[in-house]
N, C-alpha and C. Protein backbone atom coordinates (compact mmCIF):
# COMPACT_ATOMS: atom_id res chain seq x y z
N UNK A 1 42.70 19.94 -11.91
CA UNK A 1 43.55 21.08 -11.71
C UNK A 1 44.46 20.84 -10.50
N UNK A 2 43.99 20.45 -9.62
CA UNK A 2 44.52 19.97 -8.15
C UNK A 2 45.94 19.04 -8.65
N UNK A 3 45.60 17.83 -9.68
CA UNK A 3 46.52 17.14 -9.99
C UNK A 3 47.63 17.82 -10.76
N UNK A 4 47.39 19.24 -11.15
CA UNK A 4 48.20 19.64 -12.17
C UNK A 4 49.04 19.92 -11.20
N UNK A 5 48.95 20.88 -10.15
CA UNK A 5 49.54 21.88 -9.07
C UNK A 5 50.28 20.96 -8.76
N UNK A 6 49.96 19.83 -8.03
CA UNK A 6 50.66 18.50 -7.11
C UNK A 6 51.84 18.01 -7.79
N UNK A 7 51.56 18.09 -9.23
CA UNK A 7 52.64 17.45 -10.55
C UNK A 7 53.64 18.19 -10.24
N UNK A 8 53.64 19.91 -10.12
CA UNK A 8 54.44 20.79 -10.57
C UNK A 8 54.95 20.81 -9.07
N UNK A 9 54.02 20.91 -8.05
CA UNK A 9 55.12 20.98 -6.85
C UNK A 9 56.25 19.82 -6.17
N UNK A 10 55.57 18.81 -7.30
CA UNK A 10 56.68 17.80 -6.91
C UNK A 10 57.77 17.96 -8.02
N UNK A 11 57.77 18.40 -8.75
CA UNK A 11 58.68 18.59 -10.07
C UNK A 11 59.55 19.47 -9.25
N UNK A 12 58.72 20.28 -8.91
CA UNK A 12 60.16 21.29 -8.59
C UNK A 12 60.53 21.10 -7.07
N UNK A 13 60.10 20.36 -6.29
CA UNK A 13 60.68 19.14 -4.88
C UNK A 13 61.70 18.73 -5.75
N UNK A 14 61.36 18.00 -6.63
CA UNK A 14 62.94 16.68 -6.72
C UNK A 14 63.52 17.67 -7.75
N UNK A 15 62.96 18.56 -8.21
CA UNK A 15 64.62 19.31 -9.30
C UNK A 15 64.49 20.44 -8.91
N UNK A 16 64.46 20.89 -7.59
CA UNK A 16 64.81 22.10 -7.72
C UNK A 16 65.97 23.21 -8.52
N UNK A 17 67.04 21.77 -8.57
CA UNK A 17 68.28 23.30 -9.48
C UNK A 17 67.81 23.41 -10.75
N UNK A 18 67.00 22.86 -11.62
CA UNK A 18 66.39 22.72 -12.73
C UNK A 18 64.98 23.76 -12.90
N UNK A 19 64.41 23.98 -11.71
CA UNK A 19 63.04 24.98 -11.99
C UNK A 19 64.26 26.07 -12.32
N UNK A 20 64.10 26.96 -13.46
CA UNK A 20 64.29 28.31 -13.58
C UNK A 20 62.75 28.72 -14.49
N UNK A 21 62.71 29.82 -14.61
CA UNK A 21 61.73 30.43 -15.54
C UNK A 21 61.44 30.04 -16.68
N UNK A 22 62.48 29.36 -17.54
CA UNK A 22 62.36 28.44 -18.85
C UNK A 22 61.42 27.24 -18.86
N UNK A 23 62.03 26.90 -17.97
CA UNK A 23 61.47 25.19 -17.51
C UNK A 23 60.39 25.55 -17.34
N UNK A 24 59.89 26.37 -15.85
CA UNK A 24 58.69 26.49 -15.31
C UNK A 24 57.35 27.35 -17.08
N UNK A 25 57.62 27.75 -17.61
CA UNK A 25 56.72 28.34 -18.49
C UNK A 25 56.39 27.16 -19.76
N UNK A 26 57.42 26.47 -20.03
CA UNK A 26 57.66 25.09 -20.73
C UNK A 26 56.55 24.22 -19.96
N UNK A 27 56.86 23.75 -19.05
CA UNK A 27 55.69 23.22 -18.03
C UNK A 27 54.32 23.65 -18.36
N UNK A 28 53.97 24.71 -18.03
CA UNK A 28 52.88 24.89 -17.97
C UNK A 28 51.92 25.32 -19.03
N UNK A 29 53.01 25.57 -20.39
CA UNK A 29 52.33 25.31 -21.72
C UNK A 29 51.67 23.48 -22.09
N UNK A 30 53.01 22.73 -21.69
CA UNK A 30 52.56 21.50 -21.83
C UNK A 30 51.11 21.05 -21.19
N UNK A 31 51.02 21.39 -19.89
CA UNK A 31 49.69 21.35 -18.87
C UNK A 31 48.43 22.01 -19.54
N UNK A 32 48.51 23.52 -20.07
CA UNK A 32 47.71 24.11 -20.82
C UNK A 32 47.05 23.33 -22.32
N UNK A 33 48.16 22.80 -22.70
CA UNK A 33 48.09 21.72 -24.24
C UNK A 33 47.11 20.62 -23.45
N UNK A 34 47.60 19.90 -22.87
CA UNK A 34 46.68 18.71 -22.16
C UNK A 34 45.45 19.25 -21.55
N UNK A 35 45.12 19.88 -20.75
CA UNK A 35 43.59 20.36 -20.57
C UNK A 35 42.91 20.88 -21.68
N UNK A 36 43.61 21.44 -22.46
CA UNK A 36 42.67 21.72 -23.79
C UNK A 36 42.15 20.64 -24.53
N UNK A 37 43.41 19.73 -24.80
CA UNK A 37 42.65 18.66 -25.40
C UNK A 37 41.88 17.56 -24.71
N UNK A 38 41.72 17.48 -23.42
CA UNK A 38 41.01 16.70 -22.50
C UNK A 38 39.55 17.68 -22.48
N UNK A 39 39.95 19.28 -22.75
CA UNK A 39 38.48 20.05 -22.60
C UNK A 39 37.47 19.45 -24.00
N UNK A 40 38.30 19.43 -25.20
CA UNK A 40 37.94 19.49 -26.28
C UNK A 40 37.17 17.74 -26.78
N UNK A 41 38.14 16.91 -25.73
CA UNK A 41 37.53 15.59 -26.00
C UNK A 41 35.90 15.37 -25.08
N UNK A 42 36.13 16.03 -24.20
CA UNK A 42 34.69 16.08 -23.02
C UNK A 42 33.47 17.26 -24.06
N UNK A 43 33.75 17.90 -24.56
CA UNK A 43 33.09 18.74 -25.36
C UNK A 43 32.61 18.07 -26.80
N UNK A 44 32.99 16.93 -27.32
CA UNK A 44 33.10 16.28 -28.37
C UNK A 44 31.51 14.87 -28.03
N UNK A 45 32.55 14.50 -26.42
CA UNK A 45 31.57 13.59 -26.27
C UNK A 45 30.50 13.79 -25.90
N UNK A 46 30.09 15.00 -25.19
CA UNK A 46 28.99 15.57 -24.51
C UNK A 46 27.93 15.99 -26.52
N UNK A 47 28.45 16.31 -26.96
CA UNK A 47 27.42 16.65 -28.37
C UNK A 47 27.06 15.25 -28.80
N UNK A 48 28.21 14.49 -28.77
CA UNK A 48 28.11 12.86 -29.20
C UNK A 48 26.78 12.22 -28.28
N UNK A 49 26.49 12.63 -26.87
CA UNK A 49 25.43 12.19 -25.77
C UNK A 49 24.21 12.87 -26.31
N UNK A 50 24.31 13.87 -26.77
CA UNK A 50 23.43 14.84 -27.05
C UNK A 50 22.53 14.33 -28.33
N UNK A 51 23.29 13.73 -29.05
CA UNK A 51 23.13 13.03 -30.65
C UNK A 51 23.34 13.87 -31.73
N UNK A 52 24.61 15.13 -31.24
CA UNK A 52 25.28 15.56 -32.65
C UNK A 52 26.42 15.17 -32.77
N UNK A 53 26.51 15.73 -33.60
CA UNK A 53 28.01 15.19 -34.76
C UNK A 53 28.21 13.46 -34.65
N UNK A 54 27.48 12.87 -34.89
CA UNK A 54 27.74 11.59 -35.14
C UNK A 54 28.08 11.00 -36.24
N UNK A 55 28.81 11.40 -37.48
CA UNK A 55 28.47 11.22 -38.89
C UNK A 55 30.01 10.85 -38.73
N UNK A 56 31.36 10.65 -37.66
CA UNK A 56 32.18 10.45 -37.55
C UNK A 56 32.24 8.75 -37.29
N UNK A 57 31.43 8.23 -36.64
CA UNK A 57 31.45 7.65 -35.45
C UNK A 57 31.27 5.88 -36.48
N UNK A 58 31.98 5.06 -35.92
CA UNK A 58 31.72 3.70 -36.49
C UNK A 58 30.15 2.99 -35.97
N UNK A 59 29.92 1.61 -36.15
CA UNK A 59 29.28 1.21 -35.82
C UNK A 59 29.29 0.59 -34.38
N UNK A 60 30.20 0.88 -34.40
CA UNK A 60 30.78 0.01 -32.74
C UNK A 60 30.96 1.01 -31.70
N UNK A 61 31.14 2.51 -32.11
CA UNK A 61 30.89 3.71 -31.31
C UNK A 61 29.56 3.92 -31.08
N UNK A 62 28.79 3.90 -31.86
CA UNK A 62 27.22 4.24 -32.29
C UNK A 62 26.86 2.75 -31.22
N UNK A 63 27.29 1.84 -31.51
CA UNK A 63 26.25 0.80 -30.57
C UNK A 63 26.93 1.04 -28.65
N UNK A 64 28.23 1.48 -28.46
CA UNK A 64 28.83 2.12 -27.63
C UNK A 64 27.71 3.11 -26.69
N UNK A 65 28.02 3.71 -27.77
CA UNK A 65 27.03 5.91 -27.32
C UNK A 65 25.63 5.05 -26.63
N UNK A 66 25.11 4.13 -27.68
CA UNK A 66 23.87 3.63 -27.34
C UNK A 66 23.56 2.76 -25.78
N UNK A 67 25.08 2.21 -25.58
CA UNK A 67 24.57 1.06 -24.26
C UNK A 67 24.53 2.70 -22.73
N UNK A 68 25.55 3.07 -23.63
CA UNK A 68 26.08 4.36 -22.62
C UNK A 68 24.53 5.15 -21.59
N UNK A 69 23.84 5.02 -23.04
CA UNK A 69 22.66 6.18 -23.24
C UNK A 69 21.36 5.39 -22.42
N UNK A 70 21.40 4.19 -22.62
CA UNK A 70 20.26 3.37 -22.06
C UNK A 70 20.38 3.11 -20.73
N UNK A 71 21.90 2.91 -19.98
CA UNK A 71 22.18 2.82 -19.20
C UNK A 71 21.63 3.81 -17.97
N UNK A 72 22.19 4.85 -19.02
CA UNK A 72 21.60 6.48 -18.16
C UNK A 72 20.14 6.30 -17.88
N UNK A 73 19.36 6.02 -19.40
CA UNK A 73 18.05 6.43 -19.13
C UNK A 73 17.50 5.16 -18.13
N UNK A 74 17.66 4.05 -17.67
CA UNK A 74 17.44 3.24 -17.18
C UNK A 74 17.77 3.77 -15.61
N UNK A 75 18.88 4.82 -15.26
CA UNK A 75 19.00 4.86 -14.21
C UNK A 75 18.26 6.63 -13.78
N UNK A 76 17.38 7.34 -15.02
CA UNK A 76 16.72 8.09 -14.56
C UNK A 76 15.33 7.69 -14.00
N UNK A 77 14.75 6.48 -14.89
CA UNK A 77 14.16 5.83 -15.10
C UNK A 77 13.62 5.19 -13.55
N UNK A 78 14.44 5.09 -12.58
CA UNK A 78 14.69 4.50 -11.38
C UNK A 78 14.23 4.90 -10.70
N UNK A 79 15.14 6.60 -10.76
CA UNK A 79 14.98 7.58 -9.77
C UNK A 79 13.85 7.42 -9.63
N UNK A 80 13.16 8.46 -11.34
CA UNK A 80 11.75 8.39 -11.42
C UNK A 80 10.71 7.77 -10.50
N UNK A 81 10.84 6.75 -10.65
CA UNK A 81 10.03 5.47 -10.26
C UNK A 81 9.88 5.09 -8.79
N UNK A 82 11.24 5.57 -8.00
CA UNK A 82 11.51 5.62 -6.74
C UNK A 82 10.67 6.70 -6.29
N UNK A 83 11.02 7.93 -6.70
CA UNK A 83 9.90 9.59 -6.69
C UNK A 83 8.43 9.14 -6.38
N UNK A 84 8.30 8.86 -7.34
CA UNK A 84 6.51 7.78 -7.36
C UNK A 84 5.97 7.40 -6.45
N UNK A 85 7.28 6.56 -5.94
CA UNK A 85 6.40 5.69 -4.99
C UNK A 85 6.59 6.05 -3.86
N UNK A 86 7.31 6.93 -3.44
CA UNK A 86 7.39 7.56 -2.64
C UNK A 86 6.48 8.38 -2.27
N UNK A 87 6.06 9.59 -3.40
CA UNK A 87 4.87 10.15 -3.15
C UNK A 87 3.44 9.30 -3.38
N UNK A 88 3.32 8.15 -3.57
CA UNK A 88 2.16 7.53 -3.64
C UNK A 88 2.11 7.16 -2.14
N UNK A 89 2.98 6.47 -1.61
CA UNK A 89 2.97 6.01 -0.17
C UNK A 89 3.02 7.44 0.45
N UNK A 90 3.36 8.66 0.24
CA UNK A 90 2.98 9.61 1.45
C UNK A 90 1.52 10.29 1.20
N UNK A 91 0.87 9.80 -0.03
CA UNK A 91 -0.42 10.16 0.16
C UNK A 91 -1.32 9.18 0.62
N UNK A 92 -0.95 8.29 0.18
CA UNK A 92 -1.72 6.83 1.37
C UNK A 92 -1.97 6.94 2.66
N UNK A 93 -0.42 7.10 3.08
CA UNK A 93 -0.56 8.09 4.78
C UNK A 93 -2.08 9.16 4.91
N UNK A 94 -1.90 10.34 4.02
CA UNK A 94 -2.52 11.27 4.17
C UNK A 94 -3.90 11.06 4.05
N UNK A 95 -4.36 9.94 2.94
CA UNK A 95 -5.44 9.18 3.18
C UNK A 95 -6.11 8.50 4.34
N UNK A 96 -4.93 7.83 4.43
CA UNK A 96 -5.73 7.12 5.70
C UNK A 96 -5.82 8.05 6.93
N UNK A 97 -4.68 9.18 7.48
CA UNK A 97 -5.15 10.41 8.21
C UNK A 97 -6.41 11.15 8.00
N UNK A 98 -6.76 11.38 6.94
CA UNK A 98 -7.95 11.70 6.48
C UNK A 98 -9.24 11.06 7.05
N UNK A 99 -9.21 10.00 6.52
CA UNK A 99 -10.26 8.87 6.58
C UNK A 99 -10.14 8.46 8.41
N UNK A 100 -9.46 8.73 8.98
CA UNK A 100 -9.14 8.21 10.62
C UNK A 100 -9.98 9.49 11.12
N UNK A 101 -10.08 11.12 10.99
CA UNK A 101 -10.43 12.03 11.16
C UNK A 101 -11.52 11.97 10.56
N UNK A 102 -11.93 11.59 9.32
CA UNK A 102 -13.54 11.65 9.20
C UNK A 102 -13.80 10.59 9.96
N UNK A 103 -13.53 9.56 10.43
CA UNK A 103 -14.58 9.11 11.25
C UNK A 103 -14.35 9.42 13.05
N UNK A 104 -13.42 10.46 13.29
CA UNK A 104 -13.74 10.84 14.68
C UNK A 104 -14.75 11.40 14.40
N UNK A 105 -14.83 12.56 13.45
CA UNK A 105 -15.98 13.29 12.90
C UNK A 105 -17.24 12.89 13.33
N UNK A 106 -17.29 11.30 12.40
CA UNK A 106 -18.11 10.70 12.47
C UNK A 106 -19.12 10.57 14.10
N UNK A 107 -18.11 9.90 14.51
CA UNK A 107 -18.24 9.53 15.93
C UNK A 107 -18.80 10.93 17.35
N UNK A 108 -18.02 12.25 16.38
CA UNK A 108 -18.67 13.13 17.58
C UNK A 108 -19.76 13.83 16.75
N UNK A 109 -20.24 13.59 15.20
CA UNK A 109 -21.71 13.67 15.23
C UNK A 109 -22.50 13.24 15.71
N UNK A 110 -22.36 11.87 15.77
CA UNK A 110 -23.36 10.92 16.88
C UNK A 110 -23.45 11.19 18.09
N UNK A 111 -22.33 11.39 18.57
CA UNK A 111 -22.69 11.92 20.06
C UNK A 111 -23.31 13.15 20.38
N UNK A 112 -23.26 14.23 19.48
CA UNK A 112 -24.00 15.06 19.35
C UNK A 112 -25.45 14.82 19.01
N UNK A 113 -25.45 14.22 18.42
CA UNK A 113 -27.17 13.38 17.95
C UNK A 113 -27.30 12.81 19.11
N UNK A 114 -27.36 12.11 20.07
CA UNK A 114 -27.07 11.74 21.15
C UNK A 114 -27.73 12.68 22.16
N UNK A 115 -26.77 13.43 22.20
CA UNK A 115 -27.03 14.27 23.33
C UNK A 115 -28.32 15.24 22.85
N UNK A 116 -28.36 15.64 21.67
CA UNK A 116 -29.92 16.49 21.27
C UNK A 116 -30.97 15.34 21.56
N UNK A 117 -30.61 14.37 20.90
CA UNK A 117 -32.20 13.56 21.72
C UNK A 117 -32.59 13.33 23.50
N UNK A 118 -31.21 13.50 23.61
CA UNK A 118 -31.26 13.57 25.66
C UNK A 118 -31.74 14.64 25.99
N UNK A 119 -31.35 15.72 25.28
CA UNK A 119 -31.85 17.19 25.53
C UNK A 119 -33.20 17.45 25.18
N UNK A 120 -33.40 16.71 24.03
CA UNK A 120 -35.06 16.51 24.01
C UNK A 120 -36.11 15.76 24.60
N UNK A 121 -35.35 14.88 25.36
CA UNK A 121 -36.22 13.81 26.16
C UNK A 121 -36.55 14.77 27.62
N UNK A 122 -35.33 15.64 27.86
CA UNK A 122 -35.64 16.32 28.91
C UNK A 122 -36.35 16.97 28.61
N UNK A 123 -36.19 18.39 28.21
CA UNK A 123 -37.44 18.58 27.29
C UNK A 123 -38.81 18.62 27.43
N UNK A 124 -39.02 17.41 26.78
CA UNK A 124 -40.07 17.71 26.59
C UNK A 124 -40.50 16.17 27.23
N UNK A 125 -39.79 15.89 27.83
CA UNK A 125 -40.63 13.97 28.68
C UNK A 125 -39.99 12.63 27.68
N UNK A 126 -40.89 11.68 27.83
CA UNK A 126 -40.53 10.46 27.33
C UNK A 126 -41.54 10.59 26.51
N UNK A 127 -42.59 11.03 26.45
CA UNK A 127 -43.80 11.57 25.53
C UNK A 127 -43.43 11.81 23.82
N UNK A 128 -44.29 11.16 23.12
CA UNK A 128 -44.56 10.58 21.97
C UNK A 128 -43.19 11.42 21.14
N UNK A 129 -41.94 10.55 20.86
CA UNK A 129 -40.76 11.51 19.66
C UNK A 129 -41.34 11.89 18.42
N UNK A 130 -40.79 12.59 17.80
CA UNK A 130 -41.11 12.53 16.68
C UNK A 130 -40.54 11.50 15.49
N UNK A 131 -41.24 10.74 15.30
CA UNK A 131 -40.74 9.51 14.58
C UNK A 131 -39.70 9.91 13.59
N UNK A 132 -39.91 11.02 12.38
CA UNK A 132 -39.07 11.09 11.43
C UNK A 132 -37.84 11.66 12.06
N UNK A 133 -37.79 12.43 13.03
CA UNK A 133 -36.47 12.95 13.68
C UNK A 133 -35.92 11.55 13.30
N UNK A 134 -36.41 10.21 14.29
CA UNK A 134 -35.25 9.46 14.74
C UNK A 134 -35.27 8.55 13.46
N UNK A 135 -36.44 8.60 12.68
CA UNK A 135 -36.11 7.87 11.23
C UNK A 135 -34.65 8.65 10.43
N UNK A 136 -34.87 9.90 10.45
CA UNK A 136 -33.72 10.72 9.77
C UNK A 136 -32.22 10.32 10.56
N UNK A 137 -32.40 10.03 12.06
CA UNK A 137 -31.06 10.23 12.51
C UNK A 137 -30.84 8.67 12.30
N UNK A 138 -31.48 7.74 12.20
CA UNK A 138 -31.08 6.60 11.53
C UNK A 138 -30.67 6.65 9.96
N UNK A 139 -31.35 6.92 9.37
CA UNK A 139 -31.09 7.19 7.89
C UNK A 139 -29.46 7.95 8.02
N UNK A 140 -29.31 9.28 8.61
CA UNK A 140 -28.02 9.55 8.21
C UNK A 140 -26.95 9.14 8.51
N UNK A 141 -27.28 8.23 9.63
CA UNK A 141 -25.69 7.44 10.33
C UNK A 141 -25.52 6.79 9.09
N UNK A 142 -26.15 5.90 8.17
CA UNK A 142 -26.28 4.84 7.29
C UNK A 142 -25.40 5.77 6.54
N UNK A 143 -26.12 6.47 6.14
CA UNK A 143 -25.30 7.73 5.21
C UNK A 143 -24.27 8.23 5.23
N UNK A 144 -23.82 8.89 6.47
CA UNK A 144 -22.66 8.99 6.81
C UNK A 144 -21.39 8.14 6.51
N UNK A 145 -22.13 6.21 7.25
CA UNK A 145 -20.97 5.28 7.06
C UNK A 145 -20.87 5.46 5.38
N UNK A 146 -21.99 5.11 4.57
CA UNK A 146 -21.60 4.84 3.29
C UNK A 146 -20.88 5.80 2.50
N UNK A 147 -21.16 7.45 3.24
CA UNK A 147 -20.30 8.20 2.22
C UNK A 147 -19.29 9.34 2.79
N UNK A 148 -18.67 8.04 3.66
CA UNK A 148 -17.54 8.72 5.01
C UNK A 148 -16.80 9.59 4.07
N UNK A 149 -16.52 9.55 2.56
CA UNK A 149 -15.31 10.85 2.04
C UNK A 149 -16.12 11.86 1.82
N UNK A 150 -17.68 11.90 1.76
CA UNK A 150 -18.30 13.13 1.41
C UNK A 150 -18.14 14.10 2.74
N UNK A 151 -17.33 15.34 2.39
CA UNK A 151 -17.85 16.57 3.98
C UNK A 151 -19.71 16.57 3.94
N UNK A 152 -19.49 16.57 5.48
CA UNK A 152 -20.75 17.04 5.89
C UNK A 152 -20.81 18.40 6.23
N UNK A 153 -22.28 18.70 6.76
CA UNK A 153 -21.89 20.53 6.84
C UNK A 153 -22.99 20.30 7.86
N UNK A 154 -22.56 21.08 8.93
CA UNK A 154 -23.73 21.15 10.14
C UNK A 154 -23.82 22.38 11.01
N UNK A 155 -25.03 22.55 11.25
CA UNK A 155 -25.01 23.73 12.14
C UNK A 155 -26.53 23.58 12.72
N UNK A 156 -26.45 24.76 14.16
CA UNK A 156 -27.82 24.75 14.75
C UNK A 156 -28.10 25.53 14.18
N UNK A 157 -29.34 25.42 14.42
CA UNK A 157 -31.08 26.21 14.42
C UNK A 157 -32.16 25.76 15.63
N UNK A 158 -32.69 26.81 15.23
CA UNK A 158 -34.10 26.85 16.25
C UNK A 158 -35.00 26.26 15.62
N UNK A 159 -35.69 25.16 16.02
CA UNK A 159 -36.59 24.28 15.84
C UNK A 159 -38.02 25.41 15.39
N UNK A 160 -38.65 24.25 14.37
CA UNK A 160 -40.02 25.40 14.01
C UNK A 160 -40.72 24.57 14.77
N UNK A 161 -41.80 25.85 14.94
CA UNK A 161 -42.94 25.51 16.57
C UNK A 161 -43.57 25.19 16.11
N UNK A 162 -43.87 24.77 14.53
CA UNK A 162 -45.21 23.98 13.93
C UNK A 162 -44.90 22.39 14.49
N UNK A 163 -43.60 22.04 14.45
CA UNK A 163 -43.35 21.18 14.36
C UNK A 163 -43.48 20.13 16.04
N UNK A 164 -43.20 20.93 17.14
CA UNK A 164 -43.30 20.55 18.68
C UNK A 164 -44.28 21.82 19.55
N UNK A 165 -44.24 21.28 20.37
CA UNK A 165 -45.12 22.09 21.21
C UNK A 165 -44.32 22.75 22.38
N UNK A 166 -43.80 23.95 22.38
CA UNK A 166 -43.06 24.32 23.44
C UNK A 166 -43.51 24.96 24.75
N UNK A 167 -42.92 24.57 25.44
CA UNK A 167 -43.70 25.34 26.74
C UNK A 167 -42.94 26.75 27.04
N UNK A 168 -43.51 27.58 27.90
CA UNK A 168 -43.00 28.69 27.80
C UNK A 168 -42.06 28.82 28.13
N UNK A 169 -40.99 30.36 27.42
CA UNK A 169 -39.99 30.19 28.02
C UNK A 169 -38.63 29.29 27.90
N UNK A 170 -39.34 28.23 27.59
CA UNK A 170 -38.23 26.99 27.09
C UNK A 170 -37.46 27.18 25.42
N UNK A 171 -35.81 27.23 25.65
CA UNK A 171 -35.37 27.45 24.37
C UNK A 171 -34.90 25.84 23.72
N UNK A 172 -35.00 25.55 22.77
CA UNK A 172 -34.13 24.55 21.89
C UNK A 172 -33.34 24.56 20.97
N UNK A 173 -32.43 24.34 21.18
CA UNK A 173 -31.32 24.13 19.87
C UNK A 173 -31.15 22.71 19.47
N UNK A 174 -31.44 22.33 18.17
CA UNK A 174 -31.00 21.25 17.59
C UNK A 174 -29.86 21.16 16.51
N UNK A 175 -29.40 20.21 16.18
CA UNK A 175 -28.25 19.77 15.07
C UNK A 175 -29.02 19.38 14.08
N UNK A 176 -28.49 20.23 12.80
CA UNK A 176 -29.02 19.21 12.05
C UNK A 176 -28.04 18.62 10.88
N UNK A 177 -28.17 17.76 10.51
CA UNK A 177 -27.15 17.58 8.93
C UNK A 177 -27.58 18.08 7.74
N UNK A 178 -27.01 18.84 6.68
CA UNK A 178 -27.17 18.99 5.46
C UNK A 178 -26.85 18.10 4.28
């Protein structure tokens, strides 16, 4: 459209004694004729992309439409493919963020295991542990490493008094894993 305007304002630059109202409406039927049939050929080929009205078309149009068509799909095809890997590599990231955070995790369960056995050594002395405690807190590090994507779930409790001998007065909180 831009090119049409530019046509006409130079038309009537170099002839100005020639624009009268005749001319100028003459003009712009001709302009009107040409976008129609430039609308009508883009409207023709777009059904032709589409895969109607082809029952016109030679064999050399038809193998034409076809390189046209592969071309395209080859370059959606791309995009596609680019999309992909794109979001495959930003979940890789998010993986390995993941996996970097479960094992701080990791790392301040242990220290928490850690510090409950310090808290229990105070406690209650250097006097006889309870073996399966520290069998279990061995067993679950193992556990832990082997099934670093499984969540863990942890919380205190109060130790059962069947289990230690408390002296009076004295409270304990332990960790435990589920």
């Amino acid at each position: 459209m831009k090119l049409v305007i530019e046509r006409y304002n130079k038309a009537r630059v170099e002839h100005p004694q020639q624009v009268n109202l005749c001319s100028e409406i003459k003009f712009w039927q001709r302009e009107t004729a040409m976008l129609r049939q430039q609308l009508q050929s883009l409207q023709e080929k777009h059904r032709q992309i589409r895969g109607e009205e082809l029952s016109g078309l030679s064999v050399t149009d038809l193998q034409n439409l076809e390189n046209q068509l592969e071309t395209s799909l080859q370059g959606v095809r791309m995009k596609k493919d680019q999309l992909l890997i794109e979001e495959i590599q930003e979940l890789h990231q998010q993986g390995s963020l993941i996996h970097q955070k479960n094992m701080e995790l990791y790392e301040k369960v242990n220290l928490i295991q850690q510090e409950n056995m310090e808290l229990h050594k105070k406690a209650y002395g250097t006097r006889d542990l309870n073996e399966a405690n520290r069998d279990s807190l061995h067993t679950n590090r193992q556990d832990i490493g082997k099934h670093s994507n499984k969540p863990e779930c942890l919380q205190l409790h109060q130790p059962h008094p069947e289990n230690y001998e408390m002296s009076e007065g004295a409270t304990e909180l332990r960790l435990q894993l589920n």
